[in-house]
N, C-alpha and C. Protein backbone atom coordinates (compact mmCIF):
# COMPACT_ATOMS: atom_id res chain seq x y z
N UNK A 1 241.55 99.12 -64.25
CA UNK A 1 240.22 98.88 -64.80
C UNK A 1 239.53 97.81 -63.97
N UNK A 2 238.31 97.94 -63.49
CA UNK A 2 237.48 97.15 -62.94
C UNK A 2 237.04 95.72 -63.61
N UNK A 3 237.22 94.78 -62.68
CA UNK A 3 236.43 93.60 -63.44
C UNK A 3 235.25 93.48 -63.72
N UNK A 4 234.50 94.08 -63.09
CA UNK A 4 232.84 94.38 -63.42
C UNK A 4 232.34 95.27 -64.43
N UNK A 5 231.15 95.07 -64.91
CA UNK A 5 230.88 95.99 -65.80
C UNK A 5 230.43 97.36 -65.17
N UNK A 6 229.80 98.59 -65.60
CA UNK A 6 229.44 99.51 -65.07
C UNK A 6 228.10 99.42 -64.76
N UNK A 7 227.36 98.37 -64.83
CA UNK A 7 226.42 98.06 -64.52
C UNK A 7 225.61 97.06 -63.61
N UNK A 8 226.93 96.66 -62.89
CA UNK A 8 226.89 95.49 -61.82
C UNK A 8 226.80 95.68 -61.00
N UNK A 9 225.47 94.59 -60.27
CA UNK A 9 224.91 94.49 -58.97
C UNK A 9 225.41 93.49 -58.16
N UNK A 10 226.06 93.57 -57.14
CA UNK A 10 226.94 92.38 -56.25
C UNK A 10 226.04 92.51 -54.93
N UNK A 11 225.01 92.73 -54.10
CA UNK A 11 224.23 92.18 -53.06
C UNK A 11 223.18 92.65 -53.37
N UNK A 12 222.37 91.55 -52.92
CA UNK A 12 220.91 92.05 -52.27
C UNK A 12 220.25 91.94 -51.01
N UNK A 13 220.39 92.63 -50.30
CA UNK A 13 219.49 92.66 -48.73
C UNK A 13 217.82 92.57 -48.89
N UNK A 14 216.98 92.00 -48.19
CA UNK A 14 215.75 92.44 -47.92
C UNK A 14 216.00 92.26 -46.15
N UNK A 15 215.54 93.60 -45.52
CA UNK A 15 215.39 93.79 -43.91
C UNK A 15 214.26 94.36 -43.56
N UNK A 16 213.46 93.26 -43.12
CA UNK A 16 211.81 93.47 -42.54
C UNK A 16 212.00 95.02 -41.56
N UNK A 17 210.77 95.39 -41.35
CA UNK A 17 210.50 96.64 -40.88
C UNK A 17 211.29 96.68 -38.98
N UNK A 18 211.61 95.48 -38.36
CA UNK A 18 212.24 95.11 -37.15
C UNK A 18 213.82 95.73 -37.37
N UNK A 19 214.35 95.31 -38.60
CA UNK A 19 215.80 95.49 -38.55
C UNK A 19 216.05 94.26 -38.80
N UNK A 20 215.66 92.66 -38.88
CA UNK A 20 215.73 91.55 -39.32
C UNK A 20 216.23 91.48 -40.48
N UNK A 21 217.27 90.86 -41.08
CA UNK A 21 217.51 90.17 -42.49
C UNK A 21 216.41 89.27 -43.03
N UNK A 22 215.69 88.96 -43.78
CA UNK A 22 214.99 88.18 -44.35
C UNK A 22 215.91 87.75 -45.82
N UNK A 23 216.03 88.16 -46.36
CA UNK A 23 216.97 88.00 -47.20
C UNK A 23 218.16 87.91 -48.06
N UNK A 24 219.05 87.56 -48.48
CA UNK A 24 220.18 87.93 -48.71
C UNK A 24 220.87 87.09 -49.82
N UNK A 25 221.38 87.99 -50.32
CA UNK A 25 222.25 87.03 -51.51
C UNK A 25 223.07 87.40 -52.69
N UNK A 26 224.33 87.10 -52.59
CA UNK A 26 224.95 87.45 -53.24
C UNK A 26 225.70 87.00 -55.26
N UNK A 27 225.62 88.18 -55.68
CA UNK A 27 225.76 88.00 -56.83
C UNK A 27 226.83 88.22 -57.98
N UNK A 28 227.75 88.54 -57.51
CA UNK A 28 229.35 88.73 -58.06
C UNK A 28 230.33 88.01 -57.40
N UNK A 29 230.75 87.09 -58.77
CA UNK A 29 232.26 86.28 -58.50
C UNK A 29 233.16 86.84 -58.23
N UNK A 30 234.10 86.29 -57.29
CA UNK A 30 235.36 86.72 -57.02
C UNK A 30 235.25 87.39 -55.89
N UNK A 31 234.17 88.09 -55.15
CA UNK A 31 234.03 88.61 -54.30
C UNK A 31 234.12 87.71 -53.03
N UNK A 32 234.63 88.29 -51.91
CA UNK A 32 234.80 87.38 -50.60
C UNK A 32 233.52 87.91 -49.64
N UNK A 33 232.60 86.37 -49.35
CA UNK A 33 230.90 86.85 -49.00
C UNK A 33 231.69 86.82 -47.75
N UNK A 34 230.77 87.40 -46.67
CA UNK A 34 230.53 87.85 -45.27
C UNK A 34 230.05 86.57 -44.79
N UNK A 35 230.41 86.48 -43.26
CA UNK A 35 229.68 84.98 -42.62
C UNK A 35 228.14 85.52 -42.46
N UNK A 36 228.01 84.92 -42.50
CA UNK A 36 226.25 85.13 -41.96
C UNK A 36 226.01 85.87 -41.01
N UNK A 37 226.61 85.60 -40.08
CA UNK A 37 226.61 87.03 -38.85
C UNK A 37 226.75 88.22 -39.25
N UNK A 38 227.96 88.53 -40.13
CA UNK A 38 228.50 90.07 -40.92
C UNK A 38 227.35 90.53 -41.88
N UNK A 39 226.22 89.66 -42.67
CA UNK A 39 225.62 90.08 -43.18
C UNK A 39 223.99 90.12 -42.20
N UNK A 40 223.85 89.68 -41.07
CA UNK A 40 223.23 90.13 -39.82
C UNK A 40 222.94 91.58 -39.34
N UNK A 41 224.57 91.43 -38.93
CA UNK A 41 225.17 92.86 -38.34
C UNK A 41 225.17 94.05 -40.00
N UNK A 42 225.01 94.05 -40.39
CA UNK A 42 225.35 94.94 -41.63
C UNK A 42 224.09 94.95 -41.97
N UNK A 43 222.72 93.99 -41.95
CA UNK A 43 221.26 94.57 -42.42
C UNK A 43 220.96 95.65 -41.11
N UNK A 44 221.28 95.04 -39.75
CA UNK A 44 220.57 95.78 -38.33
C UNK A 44 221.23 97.17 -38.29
N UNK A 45 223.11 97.46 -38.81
CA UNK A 45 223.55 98.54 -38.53
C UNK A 45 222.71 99.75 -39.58
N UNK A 46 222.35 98.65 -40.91
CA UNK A 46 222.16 100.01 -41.82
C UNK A 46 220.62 100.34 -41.00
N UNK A 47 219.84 99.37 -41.05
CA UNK A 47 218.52 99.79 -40.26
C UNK A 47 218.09 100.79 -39.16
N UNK A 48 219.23 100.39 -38.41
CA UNK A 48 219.48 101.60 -37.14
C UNK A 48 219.60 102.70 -37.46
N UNK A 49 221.19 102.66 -38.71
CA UNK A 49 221.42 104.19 -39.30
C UNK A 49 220.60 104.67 -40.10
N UNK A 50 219.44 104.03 -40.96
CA UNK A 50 218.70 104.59 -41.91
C UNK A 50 217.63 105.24 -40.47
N UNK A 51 217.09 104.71 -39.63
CA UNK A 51 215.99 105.09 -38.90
C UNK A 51 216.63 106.17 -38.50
N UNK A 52 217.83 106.69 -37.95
CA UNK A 52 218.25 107.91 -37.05
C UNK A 52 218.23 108.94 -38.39
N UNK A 53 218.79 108.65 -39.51
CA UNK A 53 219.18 109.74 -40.38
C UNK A 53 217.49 110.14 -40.64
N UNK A 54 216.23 109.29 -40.60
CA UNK A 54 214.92 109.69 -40.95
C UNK A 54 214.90 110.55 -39.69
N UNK A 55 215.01 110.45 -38.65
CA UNK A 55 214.63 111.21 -37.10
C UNK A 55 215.39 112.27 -37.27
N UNK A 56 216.47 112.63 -37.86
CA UNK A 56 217.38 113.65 -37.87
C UNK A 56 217.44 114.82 -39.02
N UNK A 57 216.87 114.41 -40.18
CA UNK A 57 216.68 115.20 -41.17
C UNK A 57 216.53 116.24 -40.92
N UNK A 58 216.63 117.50 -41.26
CA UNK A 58 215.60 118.56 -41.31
C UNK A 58 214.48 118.57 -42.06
N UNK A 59 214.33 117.82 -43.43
CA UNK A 59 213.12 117.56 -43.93
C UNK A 59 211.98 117.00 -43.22
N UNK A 60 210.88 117.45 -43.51
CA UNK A 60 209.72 117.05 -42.87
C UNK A 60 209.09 115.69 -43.61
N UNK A 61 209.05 114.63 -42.80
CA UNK A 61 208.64 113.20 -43.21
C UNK A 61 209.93 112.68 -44.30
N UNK A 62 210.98 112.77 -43.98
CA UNK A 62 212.12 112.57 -44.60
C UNK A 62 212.36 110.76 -45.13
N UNK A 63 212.51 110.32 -46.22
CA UNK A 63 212.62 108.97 -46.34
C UNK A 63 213.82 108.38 -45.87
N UNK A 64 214.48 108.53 -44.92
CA UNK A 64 215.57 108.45 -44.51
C UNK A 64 216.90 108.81 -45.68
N UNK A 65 217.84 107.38 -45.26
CA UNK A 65 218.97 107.00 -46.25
C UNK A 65 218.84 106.27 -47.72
N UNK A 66 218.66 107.15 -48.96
CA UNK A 66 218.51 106.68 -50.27
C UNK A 66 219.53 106.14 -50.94
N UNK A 67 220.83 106.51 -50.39
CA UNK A 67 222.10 105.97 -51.55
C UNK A 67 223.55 106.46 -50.58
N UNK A 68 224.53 105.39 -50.69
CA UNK A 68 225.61 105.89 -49.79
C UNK A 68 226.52 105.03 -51.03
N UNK A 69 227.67 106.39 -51.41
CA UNK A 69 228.56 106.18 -52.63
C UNK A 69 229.55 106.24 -51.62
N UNK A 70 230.56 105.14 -52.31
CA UNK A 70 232.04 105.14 -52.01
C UNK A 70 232.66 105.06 -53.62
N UNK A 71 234.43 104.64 -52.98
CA UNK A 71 234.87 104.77 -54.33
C UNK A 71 234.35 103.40 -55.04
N UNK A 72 234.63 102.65 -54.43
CA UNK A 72 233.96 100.94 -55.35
C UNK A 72 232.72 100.19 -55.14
N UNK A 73 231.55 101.14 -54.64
CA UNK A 73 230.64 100.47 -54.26
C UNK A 73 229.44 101.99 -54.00
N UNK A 74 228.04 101.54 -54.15
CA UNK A 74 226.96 102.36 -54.30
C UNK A 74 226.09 101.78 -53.74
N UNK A 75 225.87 101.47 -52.60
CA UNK A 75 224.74 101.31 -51.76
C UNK A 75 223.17 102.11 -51.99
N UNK A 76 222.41 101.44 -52.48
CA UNK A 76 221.27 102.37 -52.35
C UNK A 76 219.69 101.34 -51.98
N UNK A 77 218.85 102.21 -51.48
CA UNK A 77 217.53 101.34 -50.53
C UNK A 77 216.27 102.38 -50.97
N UNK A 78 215.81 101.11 -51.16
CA UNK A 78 214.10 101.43 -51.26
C UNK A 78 213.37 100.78 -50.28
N UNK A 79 212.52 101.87 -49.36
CA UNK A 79 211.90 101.77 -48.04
C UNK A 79 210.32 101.50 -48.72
N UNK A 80 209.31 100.09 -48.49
CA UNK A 80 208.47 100.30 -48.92
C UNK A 80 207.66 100.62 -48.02
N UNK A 81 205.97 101.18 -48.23
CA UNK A 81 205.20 101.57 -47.23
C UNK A 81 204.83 101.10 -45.87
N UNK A 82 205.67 100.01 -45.91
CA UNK A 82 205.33 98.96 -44.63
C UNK A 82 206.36 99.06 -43.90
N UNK A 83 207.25 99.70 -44.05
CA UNK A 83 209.17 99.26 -43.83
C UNK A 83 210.43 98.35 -44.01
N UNK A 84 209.59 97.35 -44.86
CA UNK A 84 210.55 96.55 -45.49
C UNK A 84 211.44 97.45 -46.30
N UNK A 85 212.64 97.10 -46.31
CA UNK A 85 214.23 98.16 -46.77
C UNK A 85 214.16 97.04 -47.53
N UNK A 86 214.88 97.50 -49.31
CA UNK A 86 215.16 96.40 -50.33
C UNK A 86 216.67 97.56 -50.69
N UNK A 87 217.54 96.39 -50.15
CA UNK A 87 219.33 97.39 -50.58
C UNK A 87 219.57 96.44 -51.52
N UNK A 88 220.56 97.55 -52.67
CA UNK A 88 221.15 97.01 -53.37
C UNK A 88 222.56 97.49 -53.56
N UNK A 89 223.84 96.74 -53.80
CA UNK A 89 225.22 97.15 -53.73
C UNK A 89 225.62 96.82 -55.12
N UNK A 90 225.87 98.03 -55.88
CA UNK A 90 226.73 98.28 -56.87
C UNK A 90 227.82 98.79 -57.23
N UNK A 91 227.96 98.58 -58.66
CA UNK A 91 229.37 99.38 -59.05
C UNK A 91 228.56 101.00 -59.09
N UNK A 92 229.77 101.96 -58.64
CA UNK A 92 229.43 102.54 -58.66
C UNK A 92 229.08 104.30 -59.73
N UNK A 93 229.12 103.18 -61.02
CA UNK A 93 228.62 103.85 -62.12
C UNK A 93 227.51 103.51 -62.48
N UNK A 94 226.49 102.48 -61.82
CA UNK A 94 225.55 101.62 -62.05
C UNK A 94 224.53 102.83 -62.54
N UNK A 95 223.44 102.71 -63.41
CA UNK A 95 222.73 103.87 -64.36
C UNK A 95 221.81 103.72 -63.34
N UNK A 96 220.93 102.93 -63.10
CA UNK A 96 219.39 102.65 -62.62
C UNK A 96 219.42 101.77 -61.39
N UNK A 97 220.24 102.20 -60.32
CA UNK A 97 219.74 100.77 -59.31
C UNK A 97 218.59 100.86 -58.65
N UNK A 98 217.56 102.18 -58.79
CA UNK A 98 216.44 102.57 -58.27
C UNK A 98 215.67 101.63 -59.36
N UNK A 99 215.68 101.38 -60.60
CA UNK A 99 215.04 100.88 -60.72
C UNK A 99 215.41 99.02 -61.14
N UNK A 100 216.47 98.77 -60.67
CA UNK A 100 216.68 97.93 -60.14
C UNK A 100 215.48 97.01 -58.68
N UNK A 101 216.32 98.16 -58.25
CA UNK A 101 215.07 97.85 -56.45
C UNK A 101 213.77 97.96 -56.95
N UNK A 102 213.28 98.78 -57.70
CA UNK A 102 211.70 98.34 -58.10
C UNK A 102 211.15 97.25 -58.39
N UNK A 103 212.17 96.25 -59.55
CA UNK A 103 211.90 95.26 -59.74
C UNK A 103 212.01 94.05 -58.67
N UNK A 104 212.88 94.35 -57.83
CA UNK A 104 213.03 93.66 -56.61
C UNK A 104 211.93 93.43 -55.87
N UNK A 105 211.63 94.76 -55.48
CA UNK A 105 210.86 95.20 -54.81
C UNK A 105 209.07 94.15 -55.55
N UNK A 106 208.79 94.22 -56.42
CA UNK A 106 208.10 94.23 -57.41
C UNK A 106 207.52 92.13 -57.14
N UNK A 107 209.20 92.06 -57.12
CA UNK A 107 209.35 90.22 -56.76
C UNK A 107 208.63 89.80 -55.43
N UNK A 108 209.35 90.85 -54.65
CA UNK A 108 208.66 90.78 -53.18
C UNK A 108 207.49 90.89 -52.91
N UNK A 109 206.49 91.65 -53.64
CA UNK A 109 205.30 91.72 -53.44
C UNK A 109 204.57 90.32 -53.94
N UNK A 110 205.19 89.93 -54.94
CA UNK A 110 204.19 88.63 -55.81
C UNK A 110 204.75 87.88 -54.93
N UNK A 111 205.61 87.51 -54.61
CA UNK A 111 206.54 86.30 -53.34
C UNK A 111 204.95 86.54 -51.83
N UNK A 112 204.71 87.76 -51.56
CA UNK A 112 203.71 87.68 -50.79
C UNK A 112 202.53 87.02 -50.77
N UNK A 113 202.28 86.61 -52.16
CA UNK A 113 201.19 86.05 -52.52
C UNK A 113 200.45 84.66 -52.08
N UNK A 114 202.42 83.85 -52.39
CA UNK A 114 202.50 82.38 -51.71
C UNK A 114 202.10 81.91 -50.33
N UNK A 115 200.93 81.42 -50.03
CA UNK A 115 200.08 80.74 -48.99
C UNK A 115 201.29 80.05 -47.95
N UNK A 116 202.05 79.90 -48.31
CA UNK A 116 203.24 79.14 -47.23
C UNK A 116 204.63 79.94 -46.87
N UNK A 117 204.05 81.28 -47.41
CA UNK A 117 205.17 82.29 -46.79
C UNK A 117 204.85 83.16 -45.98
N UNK A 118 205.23 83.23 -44.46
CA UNK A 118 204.52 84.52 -43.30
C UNK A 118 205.66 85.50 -43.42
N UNK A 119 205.03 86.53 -43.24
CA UNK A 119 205.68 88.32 -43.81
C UNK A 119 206.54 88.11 -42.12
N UNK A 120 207.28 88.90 -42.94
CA UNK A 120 208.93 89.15 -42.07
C UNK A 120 209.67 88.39 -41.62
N UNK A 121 209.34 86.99 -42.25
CA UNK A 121 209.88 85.48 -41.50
C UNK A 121 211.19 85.59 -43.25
N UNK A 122 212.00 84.87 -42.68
CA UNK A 122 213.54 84.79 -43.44
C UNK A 122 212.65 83.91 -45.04
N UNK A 123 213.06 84.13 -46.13
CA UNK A 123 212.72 84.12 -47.27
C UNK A 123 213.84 82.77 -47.94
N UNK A 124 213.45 81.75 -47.93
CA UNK A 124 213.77 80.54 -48.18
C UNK A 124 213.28 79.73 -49.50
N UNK A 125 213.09 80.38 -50.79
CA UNK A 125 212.41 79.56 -51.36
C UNK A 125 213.17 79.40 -53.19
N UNK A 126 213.43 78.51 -53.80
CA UNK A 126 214.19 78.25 -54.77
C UNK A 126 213.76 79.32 -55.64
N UNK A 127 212.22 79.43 -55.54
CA UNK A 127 211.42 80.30 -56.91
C UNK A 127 212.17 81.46 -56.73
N UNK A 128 211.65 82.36 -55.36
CA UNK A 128 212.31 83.46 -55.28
C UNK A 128 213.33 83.45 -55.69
N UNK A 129 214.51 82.46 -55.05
CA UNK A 129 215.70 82.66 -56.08
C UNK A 129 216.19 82.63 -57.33
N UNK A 130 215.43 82.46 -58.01
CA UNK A 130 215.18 82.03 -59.82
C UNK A 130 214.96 83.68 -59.91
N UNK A 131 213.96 83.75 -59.54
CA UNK A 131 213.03 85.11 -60.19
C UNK A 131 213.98 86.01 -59.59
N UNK A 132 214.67 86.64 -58.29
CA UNK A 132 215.76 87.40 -58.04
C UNK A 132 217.02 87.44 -59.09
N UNK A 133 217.57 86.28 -59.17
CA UNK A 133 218.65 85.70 -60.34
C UNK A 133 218.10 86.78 -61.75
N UNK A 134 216.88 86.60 -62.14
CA UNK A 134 216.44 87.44 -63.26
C UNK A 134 216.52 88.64 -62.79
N UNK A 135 216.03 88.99 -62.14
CA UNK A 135 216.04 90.46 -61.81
C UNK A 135 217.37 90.96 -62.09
N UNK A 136 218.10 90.45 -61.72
CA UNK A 136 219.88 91.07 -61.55
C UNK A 136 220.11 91.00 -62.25
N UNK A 137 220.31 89.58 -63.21
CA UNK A 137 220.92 89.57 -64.82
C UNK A 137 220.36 90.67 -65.69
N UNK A 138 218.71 91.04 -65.74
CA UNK A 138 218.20 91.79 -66.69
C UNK A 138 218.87 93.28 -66.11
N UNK A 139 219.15 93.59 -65.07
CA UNK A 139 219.29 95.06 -64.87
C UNK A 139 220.16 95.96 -65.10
């Protein structure tokens, strides 16, 4: 039996439209975090792979990569109109992580608002982390 509930969210990525990390942060105890580099290399690899799987589709205007299930983990990304990627890593019985990422997503836009934050620059700010913290607990 899992220590998590079936409804638990353990990362959040935000990766500007470059392939850049802007954000990151993790949210389940007990888990062993990545150095900073590993979570680098792991926003740029998925970025790369989400852009080829969009170029490769057979669908026409294909949104790339939406969700990649394993046995203990559920990766899934919301691409917004600009190309900012908002991933989220769950258990992988999680009901709603789409709308999970909405609300994320949702944070990110009002976070745009703040006069002392420039778009695609790394996301540093306590509030955001308050208001993210909610996001996850409520979801």
């Amino acid at each position: 039996m899992s220590a998590h509930s079936s409804s638990t969210s353990f990362l959040v990525l935000i990766i500007n439209k470059a392939g850049g990390l802007i954000y990151q942060k993790n949210y389940a105890e007990g888990l062993t975090p990545l150095s900073s580099n590993e979570y680098l290399v792991l926003a740029s690899t998925f970025h790369s792979i989400h852009a080829i799987a969009t170029r490769i589709s057979p669908v026409p205007r294909s949104s790339g990569i939406e969700t990649i299930e394993a046995d203990a983990f559920k990766m899934t990304c919301l691409q917004s109109p600009t190309g900012t990627k908002f991933v989220l890593l769950t258990t992988p019985s999680h009901p709603h992580p789409d709308l999970v990422l909405r609300r994320i997503y949702e944070t990110y836009a009002d976070h745009l608002k703040d006069p002392f934050y420039m778009v695609e620059m790394p996301i540093r700010s306590e509030r955001f982390d308050t208001k993210m913290a909610a996001v996850i607990r409520a979801g």
